[in-house]
C-alpha atoms as a PDB file:
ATOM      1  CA  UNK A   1     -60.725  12.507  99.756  1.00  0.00           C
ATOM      2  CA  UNK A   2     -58.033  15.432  99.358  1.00  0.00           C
ATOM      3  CA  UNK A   3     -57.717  17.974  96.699  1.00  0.00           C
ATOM      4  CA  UNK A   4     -54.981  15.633  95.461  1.00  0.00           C
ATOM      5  CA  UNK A   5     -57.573  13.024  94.250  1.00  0.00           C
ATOM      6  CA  UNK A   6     -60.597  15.213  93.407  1.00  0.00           C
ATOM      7  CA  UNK A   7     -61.727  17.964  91.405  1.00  0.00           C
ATOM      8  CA  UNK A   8     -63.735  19.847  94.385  1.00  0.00           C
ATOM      9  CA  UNK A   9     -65.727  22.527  93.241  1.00  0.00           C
ATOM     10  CA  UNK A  10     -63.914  26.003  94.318  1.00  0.00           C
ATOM     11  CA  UNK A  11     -64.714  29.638  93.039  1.00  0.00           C
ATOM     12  CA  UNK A  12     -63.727  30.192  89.784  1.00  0.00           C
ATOM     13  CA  UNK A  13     -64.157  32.332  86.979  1.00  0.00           C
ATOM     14  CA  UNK A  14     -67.257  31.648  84.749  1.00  0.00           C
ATOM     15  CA  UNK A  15     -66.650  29.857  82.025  1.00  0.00           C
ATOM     16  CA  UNK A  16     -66.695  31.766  78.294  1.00  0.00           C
ATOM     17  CA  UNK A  17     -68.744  29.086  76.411  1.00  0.00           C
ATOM     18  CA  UNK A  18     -72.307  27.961  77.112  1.00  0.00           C
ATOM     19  CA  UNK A  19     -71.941  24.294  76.062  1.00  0.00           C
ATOM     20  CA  UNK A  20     -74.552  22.322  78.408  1.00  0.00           C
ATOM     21  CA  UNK A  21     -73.648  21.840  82.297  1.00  0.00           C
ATOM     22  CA  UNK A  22     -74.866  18.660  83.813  1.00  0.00           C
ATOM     23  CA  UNK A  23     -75.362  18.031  87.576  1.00  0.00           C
ATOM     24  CA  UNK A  24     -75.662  14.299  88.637  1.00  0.00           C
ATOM     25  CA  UNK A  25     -76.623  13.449  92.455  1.00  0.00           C
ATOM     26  CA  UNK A  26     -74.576  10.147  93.731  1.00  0.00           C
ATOM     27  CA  UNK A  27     -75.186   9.266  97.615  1.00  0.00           C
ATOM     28  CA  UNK A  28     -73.232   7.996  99.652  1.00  0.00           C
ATOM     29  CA  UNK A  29     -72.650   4.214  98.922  1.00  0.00           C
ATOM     30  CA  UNK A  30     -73.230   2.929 101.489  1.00  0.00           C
ATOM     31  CA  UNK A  31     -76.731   4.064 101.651  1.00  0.00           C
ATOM     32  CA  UNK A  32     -77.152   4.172  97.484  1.00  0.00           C
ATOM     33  CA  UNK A  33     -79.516   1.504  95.908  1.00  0.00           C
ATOM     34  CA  UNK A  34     -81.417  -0.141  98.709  1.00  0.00           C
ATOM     35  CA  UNK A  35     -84.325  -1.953  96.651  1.00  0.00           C
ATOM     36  CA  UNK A  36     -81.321  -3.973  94.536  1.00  0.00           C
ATOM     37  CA  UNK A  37     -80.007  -5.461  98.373  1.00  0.00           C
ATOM     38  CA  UNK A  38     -82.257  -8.907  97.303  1.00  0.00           C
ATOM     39  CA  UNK A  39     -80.698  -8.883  93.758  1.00  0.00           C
ATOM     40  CA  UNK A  40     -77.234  -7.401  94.234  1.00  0.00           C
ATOM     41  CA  UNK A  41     -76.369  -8.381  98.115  1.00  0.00           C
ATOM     42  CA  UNK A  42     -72.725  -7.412  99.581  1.00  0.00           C
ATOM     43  CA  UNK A  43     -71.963  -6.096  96.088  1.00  0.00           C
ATOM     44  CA  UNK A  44     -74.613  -3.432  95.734  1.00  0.00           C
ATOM     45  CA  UNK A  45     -72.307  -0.342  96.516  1.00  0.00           C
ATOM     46  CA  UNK A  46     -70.543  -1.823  93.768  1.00  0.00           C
ATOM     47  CA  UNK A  47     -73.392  -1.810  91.934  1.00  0.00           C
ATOM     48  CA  UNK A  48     -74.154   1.732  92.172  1.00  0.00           C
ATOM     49  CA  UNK A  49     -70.760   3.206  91.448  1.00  0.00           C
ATOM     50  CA  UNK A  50     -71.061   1.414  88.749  1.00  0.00           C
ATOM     51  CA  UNK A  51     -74.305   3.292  87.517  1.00  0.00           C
ATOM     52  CA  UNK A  52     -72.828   6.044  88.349  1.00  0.00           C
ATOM     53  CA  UNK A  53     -69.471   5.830  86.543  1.00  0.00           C
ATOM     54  CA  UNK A  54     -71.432   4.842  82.898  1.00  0.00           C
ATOM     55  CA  UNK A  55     -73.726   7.740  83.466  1.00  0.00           C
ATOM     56  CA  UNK A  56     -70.739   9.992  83.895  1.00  0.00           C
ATOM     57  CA  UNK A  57     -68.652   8.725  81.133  1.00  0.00           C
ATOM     58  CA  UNK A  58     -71.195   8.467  78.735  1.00  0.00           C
ATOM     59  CA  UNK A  59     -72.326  12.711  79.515  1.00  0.00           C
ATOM     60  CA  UNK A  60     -68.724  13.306  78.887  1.00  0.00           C
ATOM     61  CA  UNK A  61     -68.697  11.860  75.594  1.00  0.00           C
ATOM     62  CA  UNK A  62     -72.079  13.533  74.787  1.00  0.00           C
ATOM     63  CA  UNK A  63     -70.734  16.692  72.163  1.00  0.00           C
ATOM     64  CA  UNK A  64     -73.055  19.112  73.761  1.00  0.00           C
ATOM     65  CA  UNK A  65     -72.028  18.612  77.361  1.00  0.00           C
ATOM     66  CA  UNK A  66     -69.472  21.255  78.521  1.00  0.00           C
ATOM     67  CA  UNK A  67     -69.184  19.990  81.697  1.00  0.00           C
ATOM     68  CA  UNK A  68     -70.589  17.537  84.355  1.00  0.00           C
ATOM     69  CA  UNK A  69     -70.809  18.299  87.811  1.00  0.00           C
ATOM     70  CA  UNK A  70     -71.362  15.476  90.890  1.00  0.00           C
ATOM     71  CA  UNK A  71     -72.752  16.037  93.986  1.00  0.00           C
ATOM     72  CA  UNK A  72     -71.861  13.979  96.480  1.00  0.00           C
ATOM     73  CA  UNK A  73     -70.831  13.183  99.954  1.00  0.00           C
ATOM     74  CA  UNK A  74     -68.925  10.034  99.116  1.00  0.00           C
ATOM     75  CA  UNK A  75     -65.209  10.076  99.292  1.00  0.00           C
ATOM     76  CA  UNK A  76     -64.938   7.175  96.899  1.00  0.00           C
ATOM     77  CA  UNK A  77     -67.205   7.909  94.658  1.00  0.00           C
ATOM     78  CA  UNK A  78     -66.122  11.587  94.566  1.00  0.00           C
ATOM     79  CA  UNK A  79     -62.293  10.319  93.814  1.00  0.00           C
ATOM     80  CA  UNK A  80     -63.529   7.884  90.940  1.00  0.00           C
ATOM     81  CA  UNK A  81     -65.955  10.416  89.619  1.00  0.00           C
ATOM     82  CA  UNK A  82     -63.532  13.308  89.497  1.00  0.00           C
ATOM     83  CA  UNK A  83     -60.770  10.805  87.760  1.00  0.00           C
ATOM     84  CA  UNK A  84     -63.488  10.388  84.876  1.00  0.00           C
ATOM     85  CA  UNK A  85     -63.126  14.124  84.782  1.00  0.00           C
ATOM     86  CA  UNK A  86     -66.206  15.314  86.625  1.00  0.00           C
ATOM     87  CA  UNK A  87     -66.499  18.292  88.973  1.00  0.00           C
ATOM     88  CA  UNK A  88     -67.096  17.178  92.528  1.00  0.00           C
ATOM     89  CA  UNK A  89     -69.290  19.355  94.431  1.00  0.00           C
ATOM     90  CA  UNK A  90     -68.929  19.317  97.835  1.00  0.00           C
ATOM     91  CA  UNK A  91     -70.903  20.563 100.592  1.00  0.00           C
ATOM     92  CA  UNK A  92     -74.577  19.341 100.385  1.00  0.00           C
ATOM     93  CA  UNK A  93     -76.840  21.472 102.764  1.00  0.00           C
ATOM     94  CA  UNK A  94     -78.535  18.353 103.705  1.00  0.00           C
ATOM     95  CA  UNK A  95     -82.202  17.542 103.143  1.00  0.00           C
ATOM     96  CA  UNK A  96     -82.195  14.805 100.879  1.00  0.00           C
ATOM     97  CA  UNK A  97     -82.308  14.538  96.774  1.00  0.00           C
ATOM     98  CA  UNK A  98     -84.025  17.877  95.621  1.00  0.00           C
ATOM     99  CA  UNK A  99     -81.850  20.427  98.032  1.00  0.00           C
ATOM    100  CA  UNK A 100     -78.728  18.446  96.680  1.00  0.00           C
ATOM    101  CA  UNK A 101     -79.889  19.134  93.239  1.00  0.00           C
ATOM    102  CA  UNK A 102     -80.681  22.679  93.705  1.00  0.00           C
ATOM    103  CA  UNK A 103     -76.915  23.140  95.813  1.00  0.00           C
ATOM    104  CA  UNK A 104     -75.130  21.427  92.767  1.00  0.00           C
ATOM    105  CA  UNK A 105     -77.055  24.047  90.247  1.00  0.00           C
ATOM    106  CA  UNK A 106     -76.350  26.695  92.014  1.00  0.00           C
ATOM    107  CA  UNK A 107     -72.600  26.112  91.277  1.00  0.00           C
ATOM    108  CA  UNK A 108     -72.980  25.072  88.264  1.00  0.00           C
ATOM    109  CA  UNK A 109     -74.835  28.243  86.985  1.00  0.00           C
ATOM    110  CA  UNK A 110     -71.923  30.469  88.562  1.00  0.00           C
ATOM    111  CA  UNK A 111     -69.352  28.140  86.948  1.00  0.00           C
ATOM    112  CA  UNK A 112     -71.130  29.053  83.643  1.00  0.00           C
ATOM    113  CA  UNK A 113     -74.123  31.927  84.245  1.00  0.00           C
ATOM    114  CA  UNK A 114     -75.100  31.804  80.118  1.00  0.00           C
ATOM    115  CA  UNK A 115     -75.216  27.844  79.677  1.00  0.00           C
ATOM    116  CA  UNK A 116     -78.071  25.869  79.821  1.00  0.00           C
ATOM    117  CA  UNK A 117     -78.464  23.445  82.846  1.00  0.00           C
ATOM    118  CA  UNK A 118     -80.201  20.057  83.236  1.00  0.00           C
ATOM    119  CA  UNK A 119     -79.646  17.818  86.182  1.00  0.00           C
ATOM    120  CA  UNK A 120     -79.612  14.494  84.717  1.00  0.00           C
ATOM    121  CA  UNK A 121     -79.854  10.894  87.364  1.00  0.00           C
ATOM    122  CA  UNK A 122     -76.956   9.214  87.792  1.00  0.00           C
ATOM    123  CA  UNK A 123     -78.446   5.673  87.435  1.00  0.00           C
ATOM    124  CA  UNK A 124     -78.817   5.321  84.047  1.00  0.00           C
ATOM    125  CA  UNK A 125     -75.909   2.457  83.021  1.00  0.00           C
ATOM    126  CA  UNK A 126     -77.245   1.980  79.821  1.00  0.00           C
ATOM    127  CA  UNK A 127     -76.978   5.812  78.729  1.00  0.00           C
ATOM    128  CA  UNK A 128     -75.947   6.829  74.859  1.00  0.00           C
ATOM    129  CA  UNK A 129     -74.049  10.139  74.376  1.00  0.00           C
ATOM    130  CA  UNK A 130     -76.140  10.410  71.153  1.00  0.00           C
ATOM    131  CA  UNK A 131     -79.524   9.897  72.637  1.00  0.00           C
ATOM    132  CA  UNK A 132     -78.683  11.986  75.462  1.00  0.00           C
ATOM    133  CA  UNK A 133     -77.804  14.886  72.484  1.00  0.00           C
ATOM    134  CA  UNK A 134     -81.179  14.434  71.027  1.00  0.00           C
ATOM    135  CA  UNK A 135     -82.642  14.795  74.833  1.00  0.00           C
ATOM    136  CA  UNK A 136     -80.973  17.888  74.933  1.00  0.00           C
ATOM    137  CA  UNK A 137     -81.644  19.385  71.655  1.00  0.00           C
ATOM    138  CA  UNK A 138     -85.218  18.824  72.417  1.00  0.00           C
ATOM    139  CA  UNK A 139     -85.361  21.184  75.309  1.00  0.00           C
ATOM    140  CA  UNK A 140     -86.906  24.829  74.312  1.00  0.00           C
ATOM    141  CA  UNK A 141     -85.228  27.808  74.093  1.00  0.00           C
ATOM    142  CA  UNK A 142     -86.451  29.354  77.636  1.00  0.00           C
ATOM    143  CA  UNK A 143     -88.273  28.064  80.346  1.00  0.00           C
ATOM    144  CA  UNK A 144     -88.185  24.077  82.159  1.00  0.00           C
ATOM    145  CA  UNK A 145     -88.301  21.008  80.506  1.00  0.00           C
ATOM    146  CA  UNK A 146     -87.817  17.594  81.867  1.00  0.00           C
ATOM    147  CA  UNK A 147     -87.926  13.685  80.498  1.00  0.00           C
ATOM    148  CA  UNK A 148     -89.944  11.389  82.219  1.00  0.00           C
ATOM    149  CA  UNK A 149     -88.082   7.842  83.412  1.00  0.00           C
ATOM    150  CA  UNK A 150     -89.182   4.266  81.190  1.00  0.00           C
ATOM    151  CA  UNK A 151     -92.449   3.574  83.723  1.00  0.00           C
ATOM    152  CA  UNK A 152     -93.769   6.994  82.576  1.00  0.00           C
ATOM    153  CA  UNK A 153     -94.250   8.348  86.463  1.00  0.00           C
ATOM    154  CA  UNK A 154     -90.351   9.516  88.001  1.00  0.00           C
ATOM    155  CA  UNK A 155     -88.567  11.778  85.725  1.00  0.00           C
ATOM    156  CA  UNK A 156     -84.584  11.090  84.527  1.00  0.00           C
ATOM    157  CA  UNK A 157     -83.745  14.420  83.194  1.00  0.00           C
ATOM    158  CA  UNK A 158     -84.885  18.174  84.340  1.00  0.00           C
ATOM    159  CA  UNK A 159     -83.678  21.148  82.442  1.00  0.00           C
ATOM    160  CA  UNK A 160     -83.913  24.777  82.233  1.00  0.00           C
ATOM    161  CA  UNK A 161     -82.301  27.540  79.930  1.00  0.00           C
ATOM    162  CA  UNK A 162     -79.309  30.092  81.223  1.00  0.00           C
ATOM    163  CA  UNK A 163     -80.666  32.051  84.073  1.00  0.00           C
ATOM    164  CA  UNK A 164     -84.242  30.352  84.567  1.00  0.00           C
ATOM    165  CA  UNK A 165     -84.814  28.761  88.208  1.00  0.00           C
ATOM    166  CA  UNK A 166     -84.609  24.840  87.897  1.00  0.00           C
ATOM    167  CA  UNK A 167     -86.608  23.973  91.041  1.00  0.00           C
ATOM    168  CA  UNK A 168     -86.043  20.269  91.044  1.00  0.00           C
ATOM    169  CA  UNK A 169     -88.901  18.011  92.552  1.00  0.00           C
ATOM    170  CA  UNK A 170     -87.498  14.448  92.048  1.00  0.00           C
ATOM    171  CA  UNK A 171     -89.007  11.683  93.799  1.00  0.00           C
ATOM    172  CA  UNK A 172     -91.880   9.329  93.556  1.00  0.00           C
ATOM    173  CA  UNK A 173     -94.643  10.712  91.184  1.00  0.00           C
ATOM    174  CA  UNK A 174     -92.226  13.751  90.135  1.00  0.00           C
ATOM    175  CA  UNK A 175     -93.526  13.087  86.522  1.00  0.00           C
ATOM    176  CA  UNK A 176     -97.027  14.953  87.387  1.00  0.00           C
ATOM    177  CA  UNK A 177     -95.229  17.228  89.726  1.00  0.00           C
ATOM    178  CA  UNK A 178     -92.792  18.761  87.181  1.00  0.00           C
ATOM    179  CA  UNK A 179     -95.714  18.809  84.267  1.00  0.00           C
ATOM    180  CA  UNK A 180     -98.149  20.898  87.317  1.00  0.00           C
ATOM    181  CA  UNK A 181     -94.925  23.045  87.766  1.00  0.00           C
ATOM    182  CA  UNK A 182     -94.739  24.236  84.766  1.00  0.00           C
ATOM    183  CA  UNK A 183     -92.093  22.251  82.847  1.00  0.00           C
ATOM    184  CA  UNK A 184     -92.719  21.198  79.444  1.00  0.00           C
ATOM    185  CA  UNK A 185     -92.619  17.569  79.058  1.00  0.00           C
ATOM    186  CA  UNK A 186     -90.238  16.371  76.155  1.00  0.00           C
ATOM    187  CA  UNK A 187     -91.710  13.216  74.192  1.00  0.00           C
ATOM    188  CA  UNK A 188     -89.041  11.758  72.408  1.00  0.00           C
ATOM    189  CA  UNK A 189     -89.391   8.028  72.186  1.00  0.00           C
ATOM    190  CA  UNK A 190     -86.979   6.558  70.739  1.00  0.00           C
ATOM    191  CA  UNK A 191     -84.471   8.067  73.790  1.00  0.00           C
ATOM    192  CA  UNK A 192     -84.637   4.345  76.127  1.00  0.00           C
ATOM    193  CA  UNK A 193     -81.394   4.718  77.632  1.00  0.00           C
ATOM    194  CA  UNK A 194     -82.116   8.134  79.077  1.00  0.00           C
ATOM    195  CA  UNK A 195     -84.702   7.328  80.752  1.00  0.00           C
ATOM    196  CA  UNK A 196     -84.119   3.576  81.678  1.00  0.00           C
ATOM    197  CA  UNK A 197     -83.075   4.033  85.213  1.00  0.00           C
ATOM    198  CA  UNK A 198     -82.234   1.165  87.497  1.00  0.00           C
ATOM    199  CA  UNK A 199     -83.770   0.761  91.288  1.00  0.00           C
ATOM    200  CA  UNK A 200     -84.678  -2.985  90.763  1.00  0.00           C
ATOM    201  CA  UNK A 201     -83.398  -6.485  89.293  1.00  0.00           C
ATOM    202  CA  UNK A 202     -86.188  -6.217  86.671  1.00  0.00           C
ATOM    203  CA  UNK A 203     -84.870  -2.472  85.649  1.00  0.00           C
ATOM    204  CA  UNK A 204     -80.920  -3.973  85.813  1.00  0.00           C
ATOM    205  CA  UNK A 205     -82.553  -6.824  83.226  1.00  0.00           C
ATOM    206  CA  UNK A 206     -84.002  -3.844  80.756  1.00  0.00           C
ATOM    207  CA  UNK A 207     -80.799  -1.887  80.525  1.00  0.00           C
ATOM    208  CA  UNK A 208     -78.452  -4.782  80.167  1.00  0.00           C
ATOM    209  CA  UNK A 209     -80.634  -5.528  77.566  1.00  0.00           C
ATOM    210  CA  UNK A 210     -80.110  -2.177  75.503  1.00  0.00           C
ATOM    211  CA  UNK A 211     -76.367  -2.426  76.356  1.00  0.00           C
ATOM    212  CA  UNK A 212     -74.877  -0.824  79.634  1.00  0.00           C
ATOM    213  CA  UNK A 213     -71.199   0.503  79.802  1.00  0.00           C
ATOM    214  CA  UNK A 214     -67.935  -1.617  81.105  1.00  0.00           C
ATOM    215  CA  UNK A 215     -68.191  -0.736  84.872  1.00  0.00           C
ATOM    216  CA  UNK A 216     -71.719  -1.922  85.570  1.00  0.00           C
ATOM    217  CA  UNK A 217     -71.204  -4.645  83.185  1.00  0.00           C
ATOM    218  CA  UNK A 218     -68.058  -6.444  85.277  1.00  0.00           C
ATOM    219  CA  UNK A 219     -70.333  -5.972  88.284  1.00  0.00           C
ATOM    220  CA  UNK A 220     -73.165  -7.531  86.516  1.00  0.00           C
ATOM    221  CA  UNK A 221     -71.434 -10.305  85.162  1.00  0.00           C
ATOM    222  CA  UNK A 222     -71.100 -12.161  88.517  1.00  0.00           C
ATOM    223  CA  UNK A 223     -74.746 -11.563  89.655  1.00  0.00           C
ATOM    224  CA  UNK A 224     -76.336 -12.678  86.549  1.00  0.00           C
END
């Protein structure tokens, strides 16, 4: 990965605008998407830059999204990611999921101190810009908000306003955890492809079934 091939995230001036900046976490393939090995076999690193292109493209087309930010470790990823038009963030402090999250908001809230900020999973293949809008429109004002994931127990989406402190808890159970933390939950329910995430064959059936977006369907079509 060279700066010839990706966007990586260098000091800049903050932006002027406060259109929405989203941070997505992508691991490194290799290790991405373990529980679809049964389902998805040699082709699961496929699989999950896949997910992870869809999400991307589909945030980029969402009107209120100024800008989309990736962090990630994976040269591959980072290169196909950035060629969407995505800000690669480099430099994870290690520590798994949540200090990844909190690295890549950090940057994003010096890119643009007076824009909102939600960091958004990158697994969601079956995501719609306009449902994503409506997600977003739904947070308040000031404070945390966050979207829970189709099961009702992870969460897909965390937000907070310009200048608020995001503190990301993502993980099993991180439903409960955000709602004891403070964030207002945001009950939309007509919003399935924002919070249909995919871990499992059974969760790659349900968003296939709402309609997922060209990358993860060529993978798809020669495992189904």
């Amino acid at each position: 990965m060279t700066q010839d091939t990706v966007r990586l995230a260098e000091p800049v001036a903050p932006a002027p605008h406060s259109g929405w900046s989203l941070v997505l976490p992508v691991k490194p393939l290799a290790l991405a998407k373990s529980r679809l090995g049964a389902f998805a076999g040699d082709r699961r690193a496929e699989l999950a830059l896949a997910f992870a292109l869809d999400t991307v493209a589909a945030a980029l087309a969402c009107p209120p999204v100024a800008r989309v930010l990736v962090v990630t470790q994976d040269a591959v990823a980072g290169a196909q990611l950035a060629r969407l038009g995505a800000v690669v963030v480099d430099g994870e402090p290690g520590g798994g999921l949540n200090p990844a999250l909190a690295h890549g908001a950090a940057y994003a809230q010096r890119l643009a101190p007076a824009a909102p900020l939600a960091v958004l999973s990158a697994d969601l293949p079956a995501l719609r810009p306009d449902e994503l809008a409506r997600v977003l429109a739904a947070v308040p004002a000031s404070g945390r908000a966050f979207l829970a994931d189709a099961p009702g127990l992870g969460t897909t989406l965390l937000a907070c306003s310009p200048g608020a402190v995001l503190r990301p808890d993502f993980g099993g159970g991180s439903r409960d955890r955000h709602a004891a933390g403070g964030a207002y939950e945001i009950a939309l329910a007509d919003v399935p492809s924002v919070r249909r995430d995919v871990d499992t064959g059974a969760d790659l059936a349900e968003a296939l079934a709402l309609g997922v977006g060209g990358h993860t369907a060529a993978v798809a079509a020669v495992l189904v």
